[in-house]
Protein backbone atom coordinates (compact mmCIF):
# COMPACT_ATOMS: atom_id res chain seq x y z
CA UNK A 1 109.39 71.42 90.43
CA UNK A 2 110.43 74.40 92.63
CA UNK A 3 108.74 74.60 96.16
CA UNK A 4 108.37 77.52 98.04
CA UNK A 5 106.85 77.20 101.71
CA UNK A 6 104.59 80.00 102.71
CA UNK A 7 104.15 80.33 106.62
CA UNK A 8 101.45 83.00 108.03
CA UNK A 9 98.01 84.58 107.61
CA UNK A 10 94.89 83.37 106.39
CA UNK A 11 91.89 84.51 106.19
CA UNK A 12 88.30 83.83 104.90
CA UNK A 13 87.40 87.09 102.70
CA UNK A 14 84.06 88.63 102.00
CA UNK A 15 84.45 90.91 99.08
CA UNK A 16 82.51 93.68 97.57
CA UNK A 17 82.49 95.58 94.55
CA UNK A 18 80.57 98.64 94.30
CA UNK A 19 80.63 101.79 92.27
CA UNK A 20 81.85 103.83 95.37
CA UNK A 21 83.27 103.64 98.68
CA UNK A 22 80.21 104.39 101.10
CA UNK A 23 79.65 107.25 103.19
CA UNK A 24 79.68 107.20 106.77
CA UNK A 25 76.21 105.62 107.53
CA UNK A 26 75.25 104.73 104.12
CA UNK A 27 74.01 101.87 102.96
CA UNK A 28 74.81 100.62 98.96
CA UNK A 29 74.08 97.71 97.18
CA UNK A 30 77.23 96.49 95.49
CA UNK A 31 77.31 95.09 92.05
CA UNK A 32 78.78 91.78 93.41
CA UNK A 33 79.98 89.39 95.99
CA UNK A 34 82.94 86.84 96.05
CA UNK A 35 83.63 84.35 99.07
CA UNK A 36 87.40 83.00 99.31
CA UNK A 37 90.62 82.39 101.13
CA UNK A 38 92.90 85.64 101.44
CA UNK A 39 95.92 86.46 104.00
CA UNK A 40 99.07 87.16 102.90
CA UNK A 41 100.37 83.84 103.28
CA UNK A 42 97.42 81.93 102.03
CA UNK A 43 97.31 84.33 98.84
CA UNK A 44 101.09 83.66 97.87
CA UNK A 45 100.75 80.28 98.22
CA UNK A 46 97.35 80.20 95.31
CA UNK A 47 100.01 82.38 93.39
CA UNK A 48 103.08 79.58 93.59
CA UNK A 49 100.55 76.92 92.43
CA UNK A 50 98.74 78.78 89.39
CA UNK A 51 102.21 79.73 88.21
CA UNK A 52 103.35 76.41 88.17
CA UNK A 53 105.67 75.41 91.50
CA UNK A 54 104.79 73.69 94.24
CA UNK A 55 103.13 75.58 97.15
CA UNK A 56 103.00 74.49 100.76
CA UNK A 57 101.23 76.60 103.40
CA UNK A 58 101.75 76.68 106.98
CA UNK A 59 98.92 78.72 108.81
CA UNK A 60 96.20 78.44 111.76
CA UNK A 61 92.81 78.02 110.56
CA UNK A 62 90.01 77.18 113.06
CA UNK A 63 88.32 73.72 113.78
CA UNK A 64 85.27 74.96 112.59
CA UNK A 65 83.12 75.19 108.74
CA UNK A 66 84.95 77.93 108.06
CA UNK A 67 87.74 77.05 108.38
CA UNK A 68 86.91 73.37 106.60
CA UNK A 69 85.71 76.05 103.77
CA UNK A 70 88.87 77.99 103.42
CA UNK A 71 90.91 74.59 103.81
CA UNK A 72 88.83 73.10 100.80
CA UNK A 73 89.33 76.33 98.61
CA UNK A 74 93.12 76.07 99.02
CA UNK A 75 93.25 73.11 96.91
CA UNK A 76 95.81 72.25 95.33
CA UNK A 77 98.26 74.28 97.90
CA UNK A 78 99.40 71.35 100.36
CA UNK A 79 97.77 72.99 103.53
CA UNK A 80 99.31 72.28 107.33
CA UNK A 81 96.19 74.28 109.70
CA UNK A 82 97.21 74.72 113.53
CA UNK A 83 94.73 74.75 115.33
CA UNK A 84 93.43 78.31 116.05
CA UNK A 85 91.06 80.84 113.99
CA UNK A 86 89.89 81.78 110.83
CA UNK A 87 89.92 85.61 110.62
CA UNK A 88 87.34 87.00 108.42
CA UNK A 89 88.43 89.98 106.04
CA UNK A 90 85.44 92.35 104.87
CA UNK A 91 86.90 93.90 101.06
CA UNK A 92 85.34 96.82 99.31
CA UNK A 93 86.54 96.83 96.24
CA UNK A 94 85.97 99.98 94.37
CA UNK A 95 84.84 99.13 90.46
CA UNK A 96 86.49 102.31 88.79
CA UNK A 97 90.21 101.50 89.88
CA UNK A 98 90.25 98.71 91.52
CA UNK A 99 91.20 100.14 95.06
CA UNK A 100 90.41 98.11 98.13
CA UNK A 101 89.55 98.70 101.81
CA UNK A 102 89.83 96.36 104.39
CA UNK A 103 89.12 95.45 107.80
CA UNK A 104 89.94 92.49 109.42
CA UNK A 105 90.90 90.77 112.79
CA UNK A 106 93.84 89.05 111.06
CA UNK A 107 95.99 86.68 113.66
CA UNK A 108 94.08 87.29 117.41
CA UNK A 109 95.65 84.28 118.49
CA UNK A 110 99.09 82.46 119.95
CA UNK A 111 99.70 79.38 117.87
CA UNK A 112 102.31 76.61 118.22
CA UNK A 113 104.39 75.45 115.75
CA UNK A 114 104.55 71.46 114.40
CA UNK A 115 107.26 69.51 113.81
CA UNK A 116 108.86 71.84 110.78
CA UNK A 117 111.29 69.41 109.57
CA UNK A 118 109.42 67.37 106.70
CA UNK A 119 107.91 71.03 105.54
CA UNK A 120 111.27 72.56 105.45
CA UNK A 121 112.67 69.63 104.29
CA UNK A 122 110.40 69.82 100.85
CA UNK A 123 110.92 73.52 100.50
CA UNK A 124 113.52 75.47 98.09
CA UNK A 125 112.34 78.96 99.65
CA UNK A 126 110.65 80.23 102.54
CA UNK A 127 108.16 83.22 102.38
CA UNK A 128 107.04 84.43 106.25
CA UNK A 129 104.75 87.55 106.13
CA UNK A 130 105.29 88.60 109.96
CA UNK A 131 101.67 87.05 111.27
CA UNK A 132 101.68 84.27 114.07
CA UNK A 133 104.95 84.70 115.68
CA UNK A 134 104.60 80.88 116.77
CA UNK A 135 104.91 79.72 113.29
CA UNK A 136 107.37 82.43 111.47
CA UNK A 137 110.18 82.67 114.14
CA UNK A 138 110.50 79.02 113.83
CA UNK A 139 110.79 78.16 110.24
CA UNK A 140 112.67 81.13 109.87
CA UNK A 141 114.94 79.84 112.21
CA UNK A 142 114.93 76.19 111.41
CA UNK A 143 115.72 77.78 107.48
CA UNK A 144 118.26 80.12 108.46
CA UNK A 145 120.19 76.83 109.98
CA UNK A 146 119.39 74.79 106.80
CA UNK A 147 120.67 77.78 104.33
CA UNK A 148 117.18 77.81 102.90
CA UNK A 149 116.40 81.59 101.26
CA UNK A 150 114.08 83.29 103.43
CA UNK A 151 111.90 86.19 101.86
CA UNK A 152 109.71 88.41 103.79
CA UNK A 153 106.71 90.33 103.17
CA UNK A 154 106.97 93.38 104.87
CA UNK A 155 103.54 95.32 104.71
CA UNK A 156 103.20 97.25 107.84
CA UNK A 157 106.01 97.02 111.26
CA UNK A 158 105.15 94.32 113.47
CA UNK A 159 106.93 93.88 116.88
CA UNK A 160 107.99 90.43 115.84
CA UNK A 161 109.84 91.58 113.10
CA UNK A 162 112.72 92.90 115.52
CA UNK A 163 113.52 89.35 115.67
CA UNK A 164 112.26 88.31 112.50
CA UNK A 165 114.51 90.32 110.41
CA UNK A 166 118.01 89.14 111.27
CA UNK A 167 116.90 85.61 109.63
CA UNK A 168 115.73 86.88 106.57
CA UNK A 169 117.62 87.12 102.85
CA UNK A 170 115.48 89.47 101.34
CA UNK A 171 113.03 92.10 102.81
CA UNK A 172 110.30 92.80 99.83
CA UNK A 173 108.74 96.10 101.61
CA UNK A 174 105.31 97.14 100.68
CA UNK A 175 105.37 101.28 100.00
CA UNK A 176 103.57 101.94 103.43
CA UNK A 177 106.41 99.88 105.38
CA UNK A 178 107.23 101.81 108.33
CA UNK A 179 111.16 101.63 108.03
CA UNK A 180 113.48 103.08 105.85
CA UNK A 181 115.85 100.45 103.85
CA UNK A 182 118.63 101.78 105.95
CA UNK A 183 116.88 100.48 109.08
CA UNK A 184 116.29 97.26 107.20
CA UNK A 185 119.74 96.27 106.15
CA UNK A 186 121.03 97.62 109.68
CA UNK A 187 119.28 93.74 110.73
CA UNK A 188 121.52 92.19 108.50
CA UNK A 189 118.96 91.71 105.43
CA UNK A 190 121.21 91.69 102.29
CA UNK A 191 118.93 92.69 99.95
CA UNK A 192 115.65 95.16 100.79
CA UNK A 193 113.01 95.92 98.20
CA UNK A 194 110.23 98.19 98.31
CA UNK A 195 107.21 97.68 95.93
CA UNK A 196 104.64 100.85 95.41
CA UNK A 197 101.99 100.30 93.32
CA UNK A 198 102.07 101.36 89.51
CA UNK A 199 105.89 102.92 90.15
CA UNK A 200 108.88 101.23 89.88
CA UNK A 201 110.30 98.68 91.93
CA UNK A 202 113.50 99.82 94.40
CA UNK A 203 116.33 97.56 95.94
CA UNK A 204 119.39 98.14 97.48
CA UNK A 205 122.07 95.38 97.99
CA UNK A 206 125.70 95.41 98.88
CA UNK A 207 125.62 99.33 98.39
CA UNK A 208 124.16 99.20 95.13
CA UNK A 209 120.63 100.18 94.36
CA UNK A 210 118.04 100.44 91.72
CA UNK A 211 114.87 100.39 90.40
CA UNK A 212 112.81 98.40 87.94
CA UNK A 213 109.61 99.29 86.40
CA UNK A 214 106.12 97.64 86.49
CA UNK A 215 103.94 96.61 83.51
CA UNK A 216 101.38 99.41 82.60
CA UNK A 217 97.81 97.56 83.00
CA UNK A 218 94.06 98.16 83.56
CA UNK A 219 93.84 98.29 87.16
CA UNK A 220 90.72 96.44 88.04
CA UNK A 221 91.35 95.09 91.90
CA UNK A 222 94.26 95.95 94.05
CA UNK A 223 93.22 93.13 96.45
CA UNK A 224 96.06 90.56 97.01
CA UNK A 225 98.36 92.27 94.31
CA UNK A 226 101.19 92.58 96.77
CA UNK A 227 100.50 89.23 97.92
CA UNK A 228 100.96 87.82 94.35
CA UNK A 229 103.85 89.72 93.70
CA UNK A 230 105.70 87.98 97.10
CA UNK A 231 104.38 84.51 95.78
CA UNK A 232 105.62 84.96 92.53
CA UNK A 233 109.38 86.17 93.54
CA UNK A 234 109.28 83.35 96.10
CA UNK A 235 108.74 81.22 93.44
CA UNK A 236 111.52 82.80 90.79
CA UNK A 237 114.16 82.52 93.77
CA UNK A 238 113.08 78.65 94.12
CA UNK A 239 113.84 78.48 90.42
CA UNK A 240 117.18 79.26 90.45
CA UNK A 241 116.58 83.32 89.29
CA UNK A 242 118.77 86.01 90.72
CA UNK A 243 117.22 87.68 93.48
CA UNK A 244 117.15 91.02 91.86
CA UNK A 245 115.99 89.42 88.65
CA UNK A 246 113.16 88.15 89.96
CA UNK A 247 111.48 91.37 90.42
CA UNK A 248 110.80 91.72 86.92
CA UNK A 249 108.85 88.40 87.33
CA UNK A 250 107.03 89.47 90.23
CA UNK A 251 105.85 92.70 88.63
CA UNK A 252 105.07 90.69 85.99
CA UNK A 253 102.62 88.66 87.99
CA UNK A 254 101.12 91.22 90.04
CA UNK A 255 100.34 93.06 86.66
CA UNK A 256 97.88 90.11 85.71
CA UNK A 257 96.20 90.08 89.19
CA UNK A 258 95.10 93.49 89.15
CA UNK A 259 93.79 93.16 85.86
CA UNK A 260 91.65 90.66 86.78
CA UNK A 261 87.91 90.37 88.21
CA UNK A 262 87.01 87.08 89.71
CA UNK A 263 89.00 84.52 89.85
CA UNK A 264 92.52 85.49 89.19
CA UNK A 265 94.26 82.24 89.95
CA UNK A 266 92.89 80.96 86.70
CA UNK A 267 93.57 83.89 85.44
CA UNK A 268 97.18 83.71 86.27
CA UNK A 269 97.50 80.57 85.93
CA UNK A 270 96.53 80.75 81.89
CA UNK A 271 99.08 83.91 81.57
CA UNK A 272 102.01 81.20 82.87
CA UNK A 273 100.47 78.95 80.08
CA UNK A 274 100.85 81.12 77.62
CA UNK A 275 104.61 82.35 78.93
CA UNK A 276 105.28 78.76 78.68
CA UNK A 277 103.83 77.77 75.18
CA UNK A 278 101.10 75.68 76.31
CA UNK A 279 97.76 76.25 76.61
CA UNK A 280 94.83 75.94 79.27
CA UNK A 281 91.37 74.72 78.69
């Protein structure tokens, strides 16, 4: 079974779905409420294990019910918690198109690294998404020396990432990244790609570039898509794909989230059923 290790954010979300995004002031009752993990990391790591691979998570959660809440949601990702805190992320998720606002604290803390060596010993791929510098420098690091691949989720610039980058294989950039792909090979990434919603998928690599498109869907909740999408190519590259072939995959996957409401792990995780010819109950 292919094993991707996921080492960042999580976060305890509080989402919202309402009709429309509130006015300065205003006060709206929403047409529902959802309580579950989120972050980056935490989010790729549900993806890896509804789509079939074995997902480990490295993150700081605090020693606190929340965080024993988020921890116990996680299941079946194979959760490592330093201690620190569990952020909470307020969503508004808007019911005509699924766009999402969000505010959250996200990593407000220094955290230390454990002993990385039985996680990065289990691992075929490492996904970092830039949060708690004490745990992604590390593995990234201890992966780089090992020859494990070493995929980034680039949403927004980070300071950290001036030393993150020249460990990592592949750069997957969000469309609101901060840095041209020029500035993100000049690190020594080999192979940059920038997602952007319903348009296609870029990459460059070795001088060559391209694009790929994305699946037209029913957008229903933008919430975590990216995530999904960095879980799911993770999770491709663990398999043995070609890293620009596993886009297609990744697109693929992302598709299904944002056509979901609720719980889209099950939801994925019955679309990789079907892929596969079996069937879930």
């Amino acid at each position: 079974m292919a094993a991707v290790l996921c080492v960042g954010l999580t976060t305890l979300d509080v989402t919202q779905r309402v009709d429309e995004f509130p006015d300065p002031g205003q006060k709206i009752r929403s047409l529902g409420v959802a309580l579950t993990p989120g972050g980056p990391a935490a989010n790729a790591a549900r993806a890896v294990a509804a789509l079939g691979g074995r997902a480990s998570l490295l993150t700081a959660l605090g020693a606190d019910a929340l965080g024993e809440f988020v921890q116990a949601a996680l299941e079946p990702v194979q959760v490592t918690a330093v201690e620190g805190t569990t952020p909470v992320s307020m969503v508004v998720v808007r019911d005509s198109d699924g766009e999402r606002t969000v505010v959250s604290r996200n990593a407000s803390v220094q955290v230390v690294a454990p002993d990385l060596a039985e996680l990065l010993a289990a691992a075929d791929v490492v996904l970092v998404d830039g949060h708690h510098d004490g745990l992604v420098i590390p593995v990234a690091r201890q992966a780089k020396a090992l020859g494990l691949p070493v995929v980034l989720d680039a949403g927004s610039w980070k300071p950290v990432l001036d030393h993150l980058l020249p460990l990592v294989d592949v750069a997957a950039c969000s469309s609101g990244f901060e840095r041209s792909e020029a500035e993100v090979h000049s690190f020594g990434v080999p192979l940059v790609i920038r997602t952007q919603g319903a348009k296609p998928v870029t990459w460059s690599r070795n001088g060559s570039r391209g694009e790929l498109p994305v699946p037209v869907v029913e957008v229903k909740d933008t919430n975590g898509a990216g995530d999904v999408w960095h879980g799911a190519y993770a999770l491709a590259l663990a398999s043995g794909a070609d890293p620009v072939e596993a886009i297609g995959f990744a697109s693929e996957a992302a598709a299904v989230r944002v056509g979901a409401v609720g719980d889209w792990v099950e939801r994925l995780a019955r679309w990789q059923d079907s892929r596969s010819g079996s069937t879930s109950c």
